[in-house]
C-alpha atoms as a PDB file:
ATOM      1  CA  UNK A   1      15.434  23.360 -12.246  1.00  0.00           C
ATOM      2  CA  UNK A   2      18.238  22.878 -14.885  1.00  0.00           C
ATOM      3  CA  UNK A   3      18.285  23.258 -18.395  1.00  0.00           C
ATOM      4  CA  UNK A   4      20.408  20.706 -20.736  1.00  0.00           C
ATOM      5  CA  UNK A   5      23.488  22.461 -19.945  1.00  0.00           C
ATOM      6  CA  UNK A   6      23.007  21.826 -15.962  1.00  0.00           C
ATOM      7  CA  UNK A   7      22.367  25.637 -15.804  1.00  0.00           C
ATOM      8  CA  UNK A   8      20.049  26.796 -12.969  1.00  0.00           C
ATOM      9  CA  UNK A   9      16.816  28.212 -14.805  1.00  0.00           C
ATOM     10  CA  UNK A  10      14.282  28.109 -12.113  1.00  0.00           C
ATOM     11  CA  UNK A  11      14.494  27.913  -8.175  1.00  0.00           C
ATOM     12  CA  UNK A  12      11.352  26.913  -6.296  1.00  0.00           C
ATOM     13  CA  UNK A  13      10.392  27.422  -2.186  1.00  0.00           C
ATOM     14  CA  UNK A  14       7.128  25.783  -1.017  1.00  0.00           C
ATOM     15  CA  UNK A  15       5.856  25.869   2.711  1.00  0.00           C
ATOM     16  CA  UNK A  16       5.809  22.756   4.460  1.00  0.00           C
ATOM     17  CA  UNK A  17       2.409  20.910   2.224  1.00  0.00           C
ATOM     18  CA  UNK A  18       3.383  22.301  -1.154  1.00  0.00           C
ATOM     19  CA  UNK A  19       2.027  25.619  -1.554  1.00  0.00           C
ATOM     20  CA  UNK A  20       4.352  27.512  -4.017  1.00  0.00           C
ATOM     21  CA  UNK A  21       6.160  30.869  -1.566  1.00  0.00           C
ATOM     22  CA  UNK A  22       8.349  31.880  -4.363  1.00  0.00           C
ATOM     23  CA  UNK A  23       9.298  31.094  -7.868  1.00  0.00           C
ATOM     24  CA  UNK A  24      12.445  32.564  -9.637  1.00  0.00           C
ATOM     25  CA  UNK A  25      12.491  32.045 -13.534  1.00  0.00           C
ATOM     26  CA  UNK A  26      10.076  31.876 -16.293  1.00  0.00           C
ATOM     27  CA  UNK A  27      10.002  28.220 -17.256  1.00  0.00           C
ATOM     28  CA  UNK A  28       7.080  26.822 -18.148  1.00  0.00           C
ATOM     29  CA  UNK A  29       7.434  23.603 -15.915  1.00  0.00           C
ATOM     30  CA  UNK A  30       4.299  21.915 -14.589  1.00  0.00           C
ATOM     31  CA  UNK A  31       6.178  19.125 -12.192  1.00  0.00           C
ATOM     32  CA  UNK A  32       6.956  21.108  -9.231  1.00  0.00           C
ATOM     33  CA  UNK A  33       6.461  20.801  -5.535  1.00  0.00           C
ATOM     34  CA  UNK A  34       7.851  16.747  -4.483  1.00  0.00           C
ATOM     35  CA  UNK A  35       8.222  16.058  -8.570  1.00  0.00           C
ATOM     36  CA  UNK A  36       4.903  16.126  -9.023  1.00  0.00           C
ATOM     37  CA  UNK A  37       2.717  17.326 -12.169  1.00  0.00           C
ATOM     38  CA  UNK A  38       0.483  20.641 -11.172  1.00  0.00           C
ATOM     39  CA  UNK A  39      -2.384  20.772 -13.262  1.00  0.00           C
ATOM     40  CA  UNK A  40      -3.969  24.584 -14.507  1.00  0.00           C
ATOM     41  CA  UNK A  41      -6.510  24.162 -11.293  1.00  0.00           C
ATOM     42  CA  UNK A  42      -3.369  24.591  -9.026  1.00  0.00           C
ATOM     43  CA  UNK A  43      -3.915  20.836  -7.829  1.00  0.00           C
ATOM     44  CA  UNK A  44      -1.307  18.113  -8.235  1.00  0.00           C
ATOM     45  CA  UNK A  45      -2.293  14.646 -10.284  1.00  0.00           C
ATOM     46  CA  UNK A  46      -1.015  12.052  -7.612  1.00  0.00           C
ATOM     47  CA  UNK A  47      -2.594   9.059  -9.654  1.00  0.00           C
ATOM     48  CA  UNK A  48      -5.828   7.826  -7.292  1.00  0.00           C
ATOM     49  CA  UNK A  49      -6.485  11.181  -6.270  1.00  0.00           C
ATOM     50  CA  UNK A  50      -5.882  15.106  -6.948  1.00  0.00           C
ATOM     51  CA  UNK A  51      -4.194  16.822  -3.994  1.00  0.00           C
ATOM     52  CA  UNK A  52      -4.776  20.864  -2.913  1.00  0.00           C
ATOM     53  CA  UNK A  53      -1.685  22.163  -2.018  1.00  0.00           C
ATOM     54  CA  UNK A  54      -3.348  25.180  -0.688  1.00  0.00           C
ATOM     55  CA  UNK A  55      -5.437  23.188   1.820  1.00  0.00           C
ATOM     56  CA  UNK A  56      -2.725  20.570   2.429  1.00  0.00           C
ATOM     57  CA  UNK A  57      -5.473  17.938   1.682  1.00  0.00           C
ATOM     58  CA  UNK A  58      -6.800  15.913  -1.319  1.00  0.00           C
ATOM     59  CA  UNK A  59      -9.915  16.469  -3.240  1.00  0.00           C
ATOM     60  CA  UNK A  60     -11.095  13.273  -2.885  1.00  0.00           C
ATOM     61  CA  UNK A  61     -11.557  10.350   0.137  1.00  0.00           C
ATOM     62  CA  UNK A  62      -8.803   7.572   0.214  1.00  0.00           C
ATOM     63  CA  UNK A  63     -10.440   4.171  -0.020  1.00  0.00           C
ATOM     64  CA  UNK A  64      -8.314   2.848   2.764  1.00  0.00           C
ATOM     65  CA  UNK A  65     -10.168   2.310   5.822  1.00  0.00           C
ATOM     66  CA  UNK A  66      -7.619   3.287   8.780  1.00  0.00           C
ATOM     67  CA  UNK A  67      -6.990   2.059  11.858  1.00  0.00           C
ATOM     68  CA  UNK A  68      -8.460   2.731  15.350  1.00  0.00           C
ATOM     69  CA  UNK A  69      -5.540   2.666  16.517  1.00  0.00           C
ATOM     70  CA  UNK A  70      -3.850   5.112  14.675  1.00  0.00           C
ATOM     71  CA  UNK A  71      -6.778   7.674  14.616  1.00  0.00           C
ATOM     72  CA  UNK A  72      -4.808   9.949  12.446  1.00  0.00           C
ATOM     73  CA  UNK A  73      -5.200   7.041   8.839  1.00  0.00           C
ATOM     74  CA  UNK A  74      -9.393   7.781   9.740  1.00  0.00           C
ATOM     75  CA  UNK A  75      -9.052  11.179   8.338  1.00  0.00           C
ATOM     76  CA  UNK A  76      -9.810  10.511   4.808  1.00  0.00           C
ATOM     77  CA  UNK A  77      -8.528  13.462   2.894  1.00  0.00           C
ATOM     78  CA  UNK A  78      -4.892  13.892   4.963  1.00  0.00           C
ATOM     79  CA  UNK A  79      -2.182  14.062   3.004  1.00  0.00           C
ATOM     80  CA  UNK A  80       1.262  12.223   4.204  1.00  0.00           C
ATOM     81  CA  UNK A  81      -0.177  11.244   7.220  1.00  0.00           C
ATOM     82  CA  UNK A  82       0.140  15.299   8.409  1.00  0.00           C
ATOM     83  CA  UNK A  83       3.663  15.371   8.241  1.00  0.00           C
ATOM     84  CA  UNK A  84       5.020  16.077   4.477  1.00  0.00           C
ATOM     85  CA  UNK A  85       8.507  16.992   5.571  1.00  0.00           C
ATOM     86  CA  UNK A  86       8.805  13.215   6.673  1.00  0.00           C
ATOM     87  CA  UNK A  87       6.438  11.732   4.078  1.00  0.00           C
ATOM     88  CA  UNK A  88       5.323  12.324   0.714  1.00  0.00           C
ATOM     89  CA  UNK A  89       1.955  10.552  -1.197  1.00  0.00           C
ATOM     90  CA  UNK A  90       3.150   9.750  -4.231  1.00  0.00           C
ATOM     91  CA  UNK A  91       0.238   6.534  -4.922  1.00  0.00           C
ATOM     92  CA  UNK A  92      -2.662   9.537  -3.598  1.00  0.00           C
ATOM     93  CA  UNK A  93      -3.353   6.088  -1.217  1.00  0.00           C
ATOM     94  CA  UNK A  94      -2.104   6.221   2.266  1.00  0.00           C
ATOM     95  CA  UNK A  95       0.246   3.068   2.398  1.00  0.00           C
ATOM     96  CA  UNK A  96       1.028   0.451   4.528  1.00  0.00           C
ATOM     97  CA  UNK A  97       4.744   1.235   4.673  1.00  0.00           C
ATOM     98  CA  UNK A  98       3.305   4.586   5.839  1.00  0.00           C
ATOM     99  CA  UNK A  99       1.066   3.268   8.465  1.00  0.00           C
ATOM    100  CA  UNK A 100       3.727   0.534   9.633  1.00  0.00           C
ATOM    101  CA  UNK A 101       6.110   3.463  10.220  1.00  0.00           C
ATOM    102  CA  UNK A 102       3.311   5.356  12.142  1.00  0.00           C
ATOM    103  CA  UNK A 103       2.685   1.991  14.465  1.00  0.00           C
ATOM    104  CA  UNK A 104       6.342   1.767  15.443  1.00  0.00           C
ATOM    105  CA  UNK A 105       6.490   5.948  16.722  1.00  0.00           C
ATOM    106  CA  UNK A 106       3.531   5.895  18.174  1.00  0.00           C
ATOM    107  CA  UNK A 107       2.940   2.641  19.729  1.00  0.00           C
ATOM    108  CA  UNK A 108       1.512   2.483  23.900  1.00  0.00           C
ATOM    109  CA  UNK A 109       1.627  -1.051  26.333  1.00  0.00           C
ATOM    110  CA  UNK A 110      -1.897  -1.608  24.760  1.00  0.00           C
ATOM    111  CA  UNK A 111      -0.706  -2.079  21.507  1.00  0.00           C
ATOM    112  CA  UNK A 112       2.870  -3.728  22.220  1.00  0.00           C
ATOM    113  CA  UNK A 113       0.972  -6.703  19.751  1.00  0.00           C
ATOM    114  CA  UNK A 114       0.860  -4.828  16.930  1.00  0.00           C
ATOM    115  CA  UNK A 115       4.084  -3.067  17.172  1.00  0.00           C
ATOM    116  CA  UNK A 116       5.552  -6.752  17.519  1.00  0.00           C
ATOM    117  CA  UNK A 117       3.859  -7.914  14.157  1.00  0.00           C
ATOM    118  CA  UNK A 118       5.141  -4.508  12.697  1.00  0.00           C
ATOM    119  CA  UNK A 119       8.439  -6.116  13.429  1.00  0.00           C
ATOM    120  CA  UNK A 120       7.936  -9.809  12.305  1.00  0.00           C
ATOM    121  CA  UNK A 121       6.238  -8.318   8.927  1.00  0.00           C
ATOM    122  CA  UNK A 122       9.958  -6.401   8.267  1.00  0.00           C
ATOM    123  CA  UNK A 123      11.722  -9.519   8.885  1.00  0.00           C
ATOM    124  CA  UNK A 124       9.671 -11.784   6.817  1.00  0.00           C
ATOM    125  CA  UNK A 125       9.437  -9.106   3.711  1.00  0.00           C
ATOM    126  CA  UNK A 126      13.260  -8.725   4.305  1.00  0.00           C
ATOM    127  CA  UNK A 127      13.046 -12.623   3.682  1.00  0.00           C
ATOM    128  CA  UNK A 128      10.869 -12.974   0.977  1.00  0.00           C
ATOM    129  CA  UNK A 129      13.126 -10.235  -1.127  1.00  0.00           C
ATOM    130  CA  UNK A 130      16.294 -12.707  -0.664  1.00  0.00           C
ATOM    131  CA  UNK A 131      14.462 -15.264  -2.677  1.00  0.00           C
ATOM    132  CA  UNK A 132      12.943 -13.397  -5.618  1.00  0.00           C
ATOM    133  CA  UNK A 133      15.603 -14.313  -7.802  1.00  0.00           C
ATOM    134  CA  UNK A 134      15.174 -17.672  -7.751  1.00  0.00           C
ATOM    135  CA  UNK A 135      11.195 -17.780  -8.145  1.00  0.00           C
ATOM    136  CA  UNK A 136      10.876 -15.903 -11.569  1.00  0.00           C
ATOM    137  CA  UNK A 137       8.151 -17.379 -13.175  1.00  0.00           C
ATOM    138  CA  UNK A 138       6.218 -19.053 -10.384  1.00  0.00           C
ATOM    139  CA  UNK A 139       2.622 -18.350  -9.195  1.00  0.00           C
ATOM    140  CA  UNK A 140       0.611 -19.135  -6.414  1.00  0.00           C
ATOM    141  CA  UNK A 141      -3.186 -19.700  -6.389  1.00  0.00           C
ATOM    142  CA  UNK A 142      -4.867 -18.625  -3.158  1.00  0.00           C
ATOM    143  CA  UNK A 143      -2.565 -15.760  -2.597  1.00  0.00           C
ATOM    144  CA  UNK A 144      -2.188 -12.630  -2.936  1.00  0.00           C
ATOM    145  CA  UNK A 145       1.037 -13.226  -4.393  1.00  0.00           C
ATOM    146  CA  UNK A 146       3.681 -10.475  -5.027  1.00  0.00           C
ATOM    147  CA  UNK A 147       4.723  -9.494  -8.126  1.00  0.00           C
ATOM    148  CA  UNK A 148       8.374  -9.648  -7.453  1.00  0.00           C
ATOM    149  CA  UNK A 149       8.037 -13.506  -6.656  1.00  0.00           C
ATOM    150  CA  UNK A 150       7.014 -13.683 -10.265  1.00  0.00           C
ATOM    151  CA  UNK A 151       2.727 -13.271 -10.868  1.00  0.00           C
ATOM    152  CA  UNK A 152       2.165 -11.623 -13.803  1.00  0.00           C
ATOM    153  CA  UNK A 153      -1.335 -12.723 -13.992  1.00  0.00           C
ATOM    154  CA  UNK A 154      -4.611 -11.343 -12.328  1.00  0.00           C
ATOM    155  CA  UNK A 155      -4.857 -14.306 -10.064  1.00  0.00           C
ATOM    156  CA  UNK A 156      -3.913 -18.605 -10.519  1.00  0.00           C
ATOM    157  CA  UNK A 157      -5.990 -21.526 -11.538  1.00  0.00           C
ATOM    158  CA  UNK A 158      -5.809 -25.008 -10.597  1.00  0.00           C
ATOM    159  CA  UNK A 159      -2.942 -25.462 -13.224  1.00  0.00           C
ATOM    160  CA  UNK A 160      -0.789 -22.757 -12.065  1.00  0.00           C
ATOM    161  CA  UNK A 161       2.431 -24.136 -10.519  1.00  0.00           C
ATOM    162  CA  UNK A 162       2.974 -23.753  -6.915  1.00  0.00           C
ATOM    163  CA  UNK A 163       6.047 -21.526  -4.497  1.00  0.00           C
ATOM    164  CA  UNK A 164       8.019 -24.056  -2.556  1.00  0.00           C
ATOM    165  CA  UNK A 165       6.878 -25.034   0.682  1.00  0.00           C
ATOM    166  CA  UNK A 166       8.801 -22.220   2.811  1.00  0.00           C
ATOM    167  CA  UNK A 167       7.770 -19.140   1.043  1.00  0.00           C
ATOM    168  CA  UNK A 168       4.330 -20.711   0.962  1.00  0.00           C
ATOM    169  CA  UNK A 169       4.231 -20.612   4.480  1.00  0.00           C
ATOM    170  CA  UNK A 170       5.890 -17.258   4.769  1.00  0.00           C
ATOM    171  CA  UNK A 171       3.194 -15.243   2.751  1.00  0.00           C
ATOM    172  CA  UNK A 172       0.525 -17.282   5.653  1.00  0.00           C
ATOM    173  CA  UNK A 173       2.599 -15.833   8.384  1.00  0.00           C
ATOM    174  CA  UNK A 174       2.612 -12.183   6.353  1.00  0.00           C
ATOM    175  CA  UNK A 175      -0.960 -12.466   6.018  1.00  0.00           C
ATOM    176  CA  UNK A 176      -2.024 -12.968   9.095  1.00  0.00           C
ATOM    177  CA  UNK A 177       0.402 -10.438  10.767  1.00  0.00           C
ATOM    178  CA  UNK A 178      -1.077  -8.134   8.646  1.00  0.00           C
ATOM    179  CA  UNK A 179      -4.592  -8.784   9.764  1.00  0.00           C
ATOM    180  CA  UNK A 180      -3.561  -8.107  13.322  1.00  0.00           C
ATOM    181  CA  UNK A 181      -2.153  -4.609  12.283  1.00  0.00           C
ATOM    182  CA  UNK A 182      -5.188  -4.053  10.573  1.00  0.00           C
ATOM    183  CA  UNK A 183      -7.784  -5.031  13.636  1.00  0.00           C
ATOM    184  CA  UNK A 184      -8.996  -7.775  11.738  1.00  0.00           C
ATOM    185  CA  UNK A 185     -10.047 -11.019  13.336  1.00  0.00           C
ATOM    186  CA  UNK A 186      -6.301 -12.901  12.744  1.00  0.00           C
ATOM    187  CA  UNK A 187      -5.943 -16.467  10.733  1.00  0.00           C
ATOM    188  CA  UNK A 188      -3.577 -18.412  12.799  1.00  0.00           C
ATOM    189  CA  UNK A 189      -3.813 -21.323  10.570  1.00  0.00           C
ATOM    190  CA  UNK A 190      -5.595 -23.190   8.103  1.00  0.00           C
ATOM    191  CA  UNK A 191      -8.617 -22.614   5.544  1.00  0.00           C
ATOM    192  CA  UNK A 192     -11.379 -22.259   7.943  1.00  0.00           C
ATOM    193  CA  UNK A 193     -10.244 -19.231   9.574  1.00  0.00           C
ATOM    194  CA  UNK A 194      -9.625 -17.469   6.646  1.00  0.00           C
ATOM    195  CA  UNK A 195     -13.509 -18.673   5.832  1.00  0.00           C
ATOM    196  CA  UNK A 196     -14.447 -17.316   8.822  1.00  0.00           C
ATOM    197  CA  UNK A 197     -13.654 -13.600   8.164  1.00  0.00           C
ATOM    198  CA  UNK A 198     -15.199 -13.769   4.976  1.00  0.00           C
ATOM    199  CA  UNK A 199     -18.911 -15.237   6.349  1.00  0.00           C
ATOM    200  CA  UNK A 200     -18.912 -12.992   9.226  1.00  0.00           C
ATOM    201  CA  UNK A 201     -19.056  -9.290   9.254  1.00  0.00           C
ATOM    202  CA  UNK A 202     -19.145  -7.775   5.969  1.00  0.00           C
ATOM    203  CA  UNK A 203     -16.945  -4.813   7.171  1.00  0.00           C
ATOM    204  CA  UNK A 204     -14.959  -7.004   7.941  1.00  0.00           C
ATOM    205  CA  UNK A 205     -14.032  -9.171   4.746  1.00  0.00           C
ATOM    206  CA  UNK A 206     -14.214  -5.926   3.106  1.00  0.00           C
ATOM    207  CA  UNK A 207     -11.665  -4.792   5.028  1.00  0.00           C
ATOM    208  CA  UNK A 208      -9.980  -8.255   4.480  1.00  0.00           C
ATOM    209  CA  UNK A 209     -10.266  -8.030   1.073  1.00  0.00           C
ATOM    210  CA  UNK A 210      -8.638  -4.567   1.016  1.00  0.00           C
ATOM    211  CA  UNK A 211      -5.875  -5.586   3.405  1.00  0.00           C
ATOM    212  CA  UNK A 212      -4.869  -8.419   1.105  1.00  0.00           C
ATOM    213  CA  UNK A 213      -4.261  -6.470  -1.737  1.00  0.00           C
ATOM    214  CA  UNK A 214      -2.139  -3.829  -0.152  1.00  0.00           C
ATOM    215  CA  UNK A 215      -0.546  -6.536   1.653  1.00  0.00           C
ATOM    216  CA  UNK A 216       0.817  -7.709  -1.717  1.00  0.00           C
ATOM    217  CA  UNK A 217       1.685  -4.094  -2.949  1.00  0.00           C
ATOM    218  CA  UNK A 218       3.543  -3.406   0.173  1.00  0.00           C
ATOM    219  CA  UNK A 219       5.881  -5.963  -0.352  1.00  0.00           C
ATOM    220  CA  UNK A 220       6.297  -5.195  -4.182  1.00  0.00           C
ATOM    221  CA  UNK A 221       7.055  -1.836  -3.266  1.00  0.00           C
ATOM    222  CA  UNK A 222       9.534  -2.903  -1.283  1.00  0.00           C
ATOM    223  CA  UNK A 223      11.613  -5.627  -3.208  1.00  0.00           C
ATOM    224  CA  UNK A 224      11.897  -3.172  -6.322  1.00  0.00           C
ATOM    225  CA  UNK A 225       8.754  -5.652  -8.576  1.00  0.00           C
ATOM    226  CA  UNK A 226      10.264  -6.344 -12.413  1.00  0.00           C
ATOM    227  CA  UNK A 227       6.706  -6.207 -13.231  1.00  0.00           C
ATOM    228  CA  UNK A 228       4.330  -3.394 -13.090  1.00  0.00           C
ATOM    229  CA  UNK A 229       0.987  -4.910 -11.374  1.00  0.00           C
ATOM    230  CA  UNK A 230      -2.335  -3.668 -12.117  1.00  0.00           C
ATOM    231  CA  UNK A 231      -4.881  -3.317  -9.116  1.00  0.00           C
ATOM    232  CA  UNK A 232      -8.578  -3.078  -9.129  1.00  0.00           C
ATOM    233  CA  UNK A 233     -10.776  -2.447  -6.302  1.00  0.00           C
ATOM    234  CA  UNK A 234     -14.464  -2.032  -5.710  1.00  0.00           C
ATOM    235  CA  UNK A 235     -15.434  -0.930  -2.437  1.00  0.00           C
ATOM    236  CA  UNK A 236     -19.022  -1.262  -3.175  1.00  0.00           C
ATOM    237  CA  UNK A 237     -19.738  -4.681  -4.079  1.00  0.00           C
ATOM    238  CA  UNK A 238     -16.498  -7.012  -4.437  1.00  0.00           C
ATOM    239  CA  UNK A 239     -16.640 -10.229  -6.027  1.00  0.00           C
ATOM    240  CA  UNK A 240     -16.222 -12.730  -3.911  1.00  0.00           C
ATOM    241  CA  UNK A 241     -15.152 -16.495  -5.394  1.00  0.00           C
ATOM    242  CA  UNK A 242     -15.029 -19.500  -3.687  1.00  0.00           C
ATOM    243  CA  UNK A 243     -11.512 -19.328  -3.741  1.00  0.00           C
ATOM    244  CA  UNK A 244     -11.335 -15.772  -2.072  1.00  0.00           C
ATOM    245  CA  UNK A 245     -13.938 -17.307   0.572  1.00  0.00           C
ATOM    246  CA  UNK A 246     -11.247 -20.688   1.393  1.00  0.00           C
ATOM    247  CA  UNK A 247      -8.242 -18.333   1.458  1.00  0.00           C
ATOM    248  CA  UNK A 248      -8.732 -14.738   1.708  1.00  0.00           C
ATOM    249  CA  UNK A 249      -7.271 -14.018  -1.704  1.00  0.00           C
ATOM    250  CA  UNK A 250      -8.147 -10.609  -3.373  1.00  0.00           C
ATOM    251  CA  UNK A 251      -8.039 -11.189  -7.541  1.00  0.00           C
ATOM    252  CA  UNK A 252      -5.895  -8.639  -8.910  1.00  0.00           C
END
């Protein structure tokens, strides 16, 4: 740590999850190991949850609900996905960028699938990011629709104007390539499918739900949003509208 003057006040070493090994100075600085704010507990305030340094866990269960697949995302409490020197947490949510990264290392022959819509997801974000600039302004109804592509509002009504016709299709394909990374039953096309997952299992439009949402985070995260979305979630009793029935949309 520096003071004004660029002057080295205060040197820090931490072991691989955080734990403080050795401190040299006497500032009284609370944001320490990975920038993070340490609270008088010894815990670190990482937003959704608090996280233990001591343990190398959180305090708390992440509301994401893994993948069988990756057996690793079922632990509820790990933090980084177990490897902090690669990672770091900063949402106290495990993320899909996380998990995506985890498909690609540690894919088999069994799963080629989903480490092919790992791929096509890239590409298609990669896309979608090209065009932000000229869709400020623009919402979409029955999507979970990024916040970079312009939605500042919770979710659209029947006025709302619509995306052209290509990025409309794009956030389909997204969607349902995220469904198959997810183990979900996949929408290839149209309404009913979509339907479908939402009058079957309830696990599973819970997990739809849930999938949805951090599908359109993901992609804010990565095309840099110029708005600051809100997200709700509540993973006892979501409400469900028509709307979210036809199309899978989560309202945020």
């Amino acid at each position: 740590m520096t003071n004004e003057n660029g002057q080295i006040t205060d040197s820090y070493n931490y072991d691989a999850f955080g734990a403080n090994t050795e401190h040299q100075g006497s500032s009284n600085n609370e944001y320490q190991y990975a920038g993070e704010q340490k609270d008088s507990t010894g815990n670190y305030y990482l937003r959704a949850r608090y996280y233990n340094p001591s343990i190398g866990r959180f305090t708390q269960m992440d509301t994401f609900v893994g993948l069988n697949s990756m057996p690793i995302t079922l632990n509820k409490y790990i933090y980084a996905n177990a490897a902090p020197t690669m990672f770091v947490d900063p949402s106290g949510n495990i993320s899909i960028a996380g998990v995506m990264a985890g498909i690609n290392g540690q894919m088999n022959l069994q799963n080629a699938r989903v480490a092919k819509a790992a791929d096509q997801v890239k590409s298609i974000v990669s896309s979608l990011c090209k065009t932000s600039s000229q869709l400020a302004g623009f919402t979409q109804i029955h999507h979970s629709f990024p916040v970079f592509l312009g939605n500042t509002r919770r979710f659209g009504n029947k006025g709302d104007t619509f995306v052209d016709e290509y990025i409309h299709g794009e956030l389909h394909k997204l969607l349902n390539l995220m469904f198959i990374i997810n183990e979900l039953p996949h929408p290839n096309r149209g309404k009913n499918k979509f339907r479908d997952i939402f009058e079957n299992d309830r696990k599973d439009w819970k997990k739809a739900l849930k999938v949805t949402k951090q599908t359109a985070k993901y992609v804010d995260k990565i095309c840099e949003p110029i708005v600051t979305p809100k997200y709700s979630y509540d993973p006892i009793e979501p409400k469900i509208s028509q709307a979210m029935k036809d199309w899978g949309v989560y309202k945020w």
